[in-house]
C-alpha atoms as a PDB file:
ATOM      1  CA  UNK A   1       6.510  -7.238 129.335  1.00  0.00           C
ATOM      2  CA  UNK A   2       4.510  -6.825 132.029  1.00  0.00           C
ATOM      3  CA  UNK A   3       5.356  -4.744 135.152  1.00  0.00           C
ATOM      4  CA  UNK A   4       3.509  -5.575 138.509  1.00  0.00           C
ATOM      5  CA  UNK A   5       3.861  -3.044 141.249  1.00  0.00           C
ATOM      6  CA  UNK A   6       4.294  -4.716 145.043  1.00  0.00           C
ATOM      7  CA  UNK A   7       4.263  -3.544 148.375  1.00  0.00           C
ATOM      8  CA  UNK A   8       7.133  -4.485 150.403  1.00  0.00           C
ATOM      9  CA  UNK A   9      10.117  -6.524 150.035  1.00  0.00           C
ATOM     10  CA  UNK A  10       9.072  -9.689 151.399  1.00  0.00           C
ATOM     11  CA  UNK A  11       6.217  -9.526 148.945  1.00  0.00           C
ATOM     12  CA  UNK A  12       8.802  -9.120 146.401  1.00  0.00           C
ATOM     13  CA  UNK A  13      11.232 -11.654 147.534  1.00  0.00           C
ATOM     14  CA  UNK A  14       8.015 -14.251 147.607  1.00  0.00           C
ATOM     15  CA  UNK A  15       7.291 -12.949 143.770  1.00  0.00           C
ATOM     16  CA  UNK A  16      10.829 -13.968 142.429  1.00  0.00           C
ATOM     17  CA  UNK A  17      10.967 -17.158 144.199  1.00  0.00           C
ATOM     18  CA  UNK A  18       7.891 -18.433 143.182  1.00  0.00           C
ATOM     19  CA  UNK A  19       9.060 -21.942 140.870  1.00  0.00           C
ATOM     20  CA  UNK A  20       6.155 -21.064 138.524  1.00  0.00           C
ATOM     21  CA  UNK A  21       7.504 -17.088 137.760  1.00  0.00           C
ATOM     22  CA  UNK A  22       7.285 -16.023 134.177  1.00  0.00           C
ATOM     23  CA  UNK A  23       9.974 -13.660 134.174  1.00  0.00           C
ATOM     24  CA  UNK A  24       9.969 -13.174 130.266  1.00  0.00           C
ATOM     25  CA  UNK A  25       6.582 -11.432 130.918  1.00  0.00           C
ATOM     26  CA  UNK A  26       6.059 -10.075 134.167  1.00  0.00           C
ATOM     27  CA  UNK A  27       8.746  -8.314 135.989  1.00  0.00           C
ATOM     28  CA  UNK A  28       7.825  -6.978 139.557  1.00  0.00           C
ATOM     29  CA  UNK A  29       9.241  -3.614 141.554  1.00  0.00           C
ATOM     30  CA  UNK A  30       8.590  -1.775 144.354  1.00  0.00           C
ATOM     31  CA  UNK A  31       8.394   1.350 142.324  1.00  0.00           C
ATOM     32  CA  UNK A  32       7.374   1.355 138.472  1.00  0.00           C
ATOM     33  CA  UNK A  33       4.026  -0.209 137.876  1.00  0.00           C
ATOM     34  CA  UNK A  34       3.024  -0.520 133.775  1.00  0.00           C
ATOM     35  CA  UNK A  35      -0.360  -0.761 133.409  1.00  0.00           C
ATOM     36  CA  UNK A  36      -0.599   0.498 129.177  1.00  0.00           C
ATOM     37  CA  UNK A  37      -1.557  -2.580 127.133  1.00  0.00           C
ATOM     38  CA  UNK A  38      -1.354  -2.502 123.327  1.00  0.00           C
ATOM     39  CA  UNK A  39       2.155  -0.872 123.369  1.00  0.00           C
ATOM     40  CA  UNK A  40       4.271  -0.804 120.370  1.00  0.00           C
ATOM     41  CA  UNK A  41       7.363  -0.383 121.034  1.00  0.00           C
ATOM     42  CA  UNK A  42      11.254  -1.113 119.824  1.00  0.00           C
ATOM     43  CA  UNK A  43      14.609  -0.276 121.120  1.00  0.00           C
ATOM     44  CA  UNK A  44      17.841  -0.554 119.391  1.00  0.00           C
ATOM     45  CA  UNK A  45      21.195  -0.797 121.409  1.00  0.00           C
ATOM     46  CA  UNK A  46      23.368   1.520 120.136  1.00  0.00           C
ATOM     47  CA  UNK A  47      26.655   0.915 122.772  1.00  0.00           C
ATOM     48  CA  UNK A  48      26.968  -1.460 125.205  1.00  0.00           C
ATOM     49  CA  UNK A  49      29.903  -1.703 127.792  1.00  0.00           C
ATOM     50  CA  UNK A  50      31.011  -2.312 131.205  1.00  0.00           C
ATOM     51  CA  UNK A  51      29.913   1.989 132.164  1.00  0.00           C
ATOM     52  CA  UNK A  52      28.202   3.247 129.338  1.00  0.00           C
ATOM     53  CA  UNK A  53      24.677   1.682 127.634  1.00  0.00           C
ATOM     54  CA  UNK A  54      22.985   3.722 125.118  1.00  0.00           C
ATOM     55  CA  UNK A  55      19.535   2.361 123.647  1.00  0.00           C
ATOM     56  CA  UNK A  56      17.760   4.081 120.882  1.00  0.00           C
ATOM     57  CA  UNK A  57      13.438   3.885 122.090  1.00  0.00           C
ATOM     58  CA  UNK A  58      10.523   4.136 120.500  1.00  0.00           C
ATOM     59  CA  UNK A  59       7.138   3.704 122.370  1.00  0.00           C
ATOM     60  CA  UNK A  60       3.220   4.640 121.912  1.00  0.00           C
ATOM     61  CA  UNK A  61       2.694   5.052 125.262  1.00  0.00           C
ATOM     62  CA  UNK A  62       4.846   5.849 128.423  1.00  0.00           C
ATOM     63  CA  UNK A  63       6.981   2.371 129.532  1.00  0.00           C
ATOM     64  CA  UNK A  64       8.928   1.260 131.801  1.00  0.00           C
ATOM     65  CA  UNK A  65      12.889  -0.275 129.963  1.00  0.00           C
ATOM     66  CA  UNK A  66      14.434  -3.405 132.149  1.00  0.00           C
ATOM     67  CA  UNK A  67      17.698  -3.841 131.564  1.00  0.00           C
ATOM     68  CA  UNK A  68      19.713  -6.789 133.298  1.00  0.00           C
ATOM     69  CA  UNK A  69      22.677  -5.006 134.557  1.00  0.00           C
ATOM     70  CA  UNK A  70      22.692  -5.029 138.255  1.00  0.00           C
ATOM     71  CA  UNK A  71      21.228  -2.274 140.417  1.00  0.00           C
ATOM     72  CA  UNK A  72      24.209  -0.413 142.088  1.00  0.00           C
ATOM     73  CA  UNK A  73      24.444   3.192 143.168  1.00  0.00           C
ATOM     74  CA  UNK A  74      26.382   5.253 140.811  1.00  0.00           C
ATOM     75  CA  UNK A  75      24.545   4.119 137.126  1.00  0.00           C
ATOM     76  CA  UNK A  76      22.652   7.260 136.456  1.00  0.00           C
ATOM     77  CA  UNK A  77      20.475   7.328 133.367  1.00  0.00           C
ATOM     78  CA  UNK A  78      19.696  10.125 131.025  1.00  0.00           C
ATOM     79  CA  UNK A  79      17.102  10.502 128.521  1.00  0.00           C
ATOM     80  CA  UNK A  80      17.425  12.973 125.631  1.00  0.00           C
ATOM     81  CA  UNK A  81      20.769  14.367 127.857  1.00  0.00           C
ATOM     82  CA  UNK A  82      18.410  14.821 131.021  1.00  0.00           C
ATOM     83  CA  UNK A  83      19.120  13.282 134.097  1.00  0.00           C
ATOM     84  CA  UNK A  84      16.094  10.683 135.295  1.00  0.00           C
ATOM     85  CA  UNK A  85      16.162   8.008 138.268  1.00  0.00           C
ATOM     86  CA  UNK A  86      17.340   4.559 137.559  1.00  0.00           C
ATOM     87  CA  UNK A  87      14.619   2.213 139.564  1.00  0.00           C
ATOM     88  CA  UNK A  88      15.153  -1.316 140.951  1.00  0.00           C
ATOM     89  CA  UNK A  89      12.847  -3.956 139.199  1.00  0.00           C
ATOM     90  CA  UNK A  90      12.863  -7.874 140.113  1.00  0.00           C
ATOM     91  CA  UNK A  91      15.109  -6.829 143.088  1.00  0.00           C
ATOM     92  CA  UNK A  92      18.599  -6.557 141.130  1.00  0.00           C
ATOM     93  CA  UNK A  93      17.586  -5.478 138.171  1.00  0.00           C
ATOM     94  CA  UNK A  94      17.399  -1.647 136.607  1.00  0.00           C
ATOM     95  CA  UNK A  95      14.489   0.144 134.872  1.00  0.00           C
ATOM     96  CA  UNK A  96      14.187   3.476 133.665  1.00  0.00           C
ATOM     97  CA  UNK A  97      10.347   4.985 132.944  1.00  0.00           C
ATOM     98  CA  UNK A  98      10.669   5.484 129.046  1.00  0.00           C
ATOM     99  CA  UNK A  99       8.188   8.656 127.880  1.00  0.00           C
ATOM    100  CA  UNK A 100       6.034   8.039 124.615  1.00  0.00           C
ATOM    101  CA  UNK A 101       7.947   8.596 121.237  1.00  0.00           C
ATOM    102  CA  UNK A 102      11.249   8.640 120.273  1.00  0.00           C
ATOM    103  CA  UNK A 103      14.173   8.799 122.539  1.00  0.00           C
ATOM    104  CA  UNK A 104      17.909   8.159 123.453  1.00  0.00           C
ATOM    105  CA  UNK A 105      18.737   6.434 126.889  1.00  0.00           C
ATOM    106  CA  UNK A 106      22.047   6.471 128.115  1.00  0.00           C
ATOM    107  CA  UNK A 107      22.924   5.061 131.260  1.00  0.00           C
ATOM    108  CA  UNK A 108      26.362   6.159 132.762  1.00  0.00           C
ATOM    109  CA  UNK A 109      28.241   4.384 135.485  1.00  0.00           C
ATOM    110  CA  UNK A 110      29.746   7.027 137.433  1.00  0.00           C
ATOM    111  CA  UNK A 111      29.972   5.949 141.142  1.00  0.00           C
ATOM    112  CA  UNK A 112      30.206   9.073 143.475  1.00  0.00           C
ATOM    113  CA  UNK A 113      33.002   7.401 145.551  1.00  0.00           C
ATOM    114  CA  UNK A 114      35.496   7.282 142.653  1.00  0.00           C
ATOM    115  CA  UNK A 115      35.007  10.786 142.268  1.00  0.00           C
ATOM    116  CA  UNK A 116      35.379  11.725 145.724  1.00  0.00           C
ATOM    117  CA  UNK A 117      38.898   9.350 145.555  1.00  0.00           C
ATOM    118  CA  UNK A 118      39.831  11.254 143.051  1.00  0.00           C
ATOM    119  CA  UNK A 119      39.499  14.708 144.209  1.00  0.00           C
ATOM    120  CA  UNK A 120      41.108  13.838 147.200  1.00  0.00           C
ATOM    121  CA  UNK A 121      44.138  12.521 145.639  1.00  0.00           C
ATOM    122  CA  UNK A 122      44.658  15.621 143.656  1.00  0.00           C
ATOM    123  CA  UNK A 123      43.844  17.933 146.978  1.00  0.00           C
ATOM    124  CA  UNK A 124      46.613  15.304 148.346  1.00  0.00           C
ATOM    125  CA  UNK A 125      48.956  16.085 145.456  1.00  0.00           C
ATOM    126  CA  UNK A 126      48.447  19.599 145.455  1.00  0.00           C
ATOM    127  CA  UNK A 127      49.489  19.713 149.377  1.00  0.00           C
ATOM    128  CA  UNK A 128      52.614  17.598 148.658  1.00  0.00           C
ATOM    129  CA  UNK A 129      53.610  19.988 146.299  1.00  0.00           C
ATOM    130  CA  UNK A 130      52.936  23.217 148.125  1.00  0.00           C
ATOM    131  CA  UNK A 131      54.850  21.947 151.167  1.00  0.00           C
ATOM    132  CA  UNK A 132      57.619  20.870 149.442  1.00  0.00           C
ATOM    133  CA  UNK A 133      58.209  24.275 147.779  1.00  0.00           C
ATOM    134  CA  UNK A 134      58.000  25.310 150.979  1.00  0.00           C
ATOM    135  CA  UNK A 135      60.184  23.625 152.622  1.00  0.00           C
ATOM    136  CA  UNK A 136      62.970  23.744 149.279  1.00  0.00           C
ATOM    137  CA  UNK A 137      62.356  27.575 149.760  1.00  0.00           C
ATOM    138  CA  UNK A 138      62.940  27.789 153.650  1.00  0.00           C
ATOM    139  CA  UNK A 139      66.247  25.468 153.210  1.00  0.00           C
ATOM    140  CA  UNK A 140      67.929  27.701 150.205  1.00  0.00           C
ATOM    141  CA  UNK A 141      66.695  31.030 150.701  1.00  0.00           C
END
C-alpha cells in the first residue's frame, strides 16, 4: 500500500471523495508519507478486541501500518513496550510508522477521561468516608 502525503484537509477530503479512489493501494494523510518501494513485509494479528490490538511486524524497510479502527483520542500504540504516536490516515483511519525488522505493536485504548472519572470517584469516596467518621465520631464521643 501506498501512502500519499497531502497538505491540508480540504485536499484530503477531495482525495477520499474522488469516485475513482483506489483505496486498496493508496491511502492518503496529513502526516505519514511512504515513499520505500520494494518492501517486504508481513504482519500477523496476534489479539484483536474492542481496546486492545496486538500485531506481530516484519518489514525491510521503515512503513507506515493502517489499521481500520477509527481515529479517537485515547488509542495509544506501543512498539516493542515503547510508547509511539498513533497518526490519522484517510481521515478516520489510524497508522502507526512501523521501524525495519521485527516488531510487536500493541495499540491500547485507554481514553484519558475514564481515568480522570475514575480518580475522581475514588477522591469522592474517600471524602464520603472521612466525613462520615467524622461526623459518627463528633455524635458519640
Amino acid at each position: 500500500q501506498q501512502v500519499l502525503k497531502v497538505n491540508s484537509d480540504i485536499e484530503l477530503l477531495n482525495k477520499i471523495t474522488d469516485p475513482l479512489a483506489n483505496f486498496k493501494n493508496i491511502s492518503y494523510s496529513l502526516e505519514s508519507e511512504n515513499i520505500n518501494t520494494n518492501v517486504i513485509a508481513k504482519n500477523q494479528i496476534l489479539k484483536y478486541s474492542d481496546q486492545n490490538i496486538s500485531i506481530k511486524t516484519s518489514s525491510n524497510k521503515n512503513i507506515p501500518i493502517i489499521i481500520s479502527n477509527i481515529y479517537y483520542p485515547g488509542w495509544n500504540a506501543y512498539i516493542d513496550k515503547k510508547q509511539t504516536s498513533v497518526k490519522k490516515i484517510n481521515f478516520i483511519f489510524q497508522t502507526i510508522d512501523i521501524p525495519e525488522g521485527e516488531h510487536l505493536l500493541e495499540l491500547k485504548y485507554q481514553p484519558a477521561s475514564f481515568y480522570k472519572g475514575l480518580y475522581l470517584s475514588a477522591l469522592g469516596f474517600l471524602i464520603t468516608i472521612v466525613v462520615s467518621f467524622y461526623l459518627w465520631h463528633k455524635k458519640y464521643q
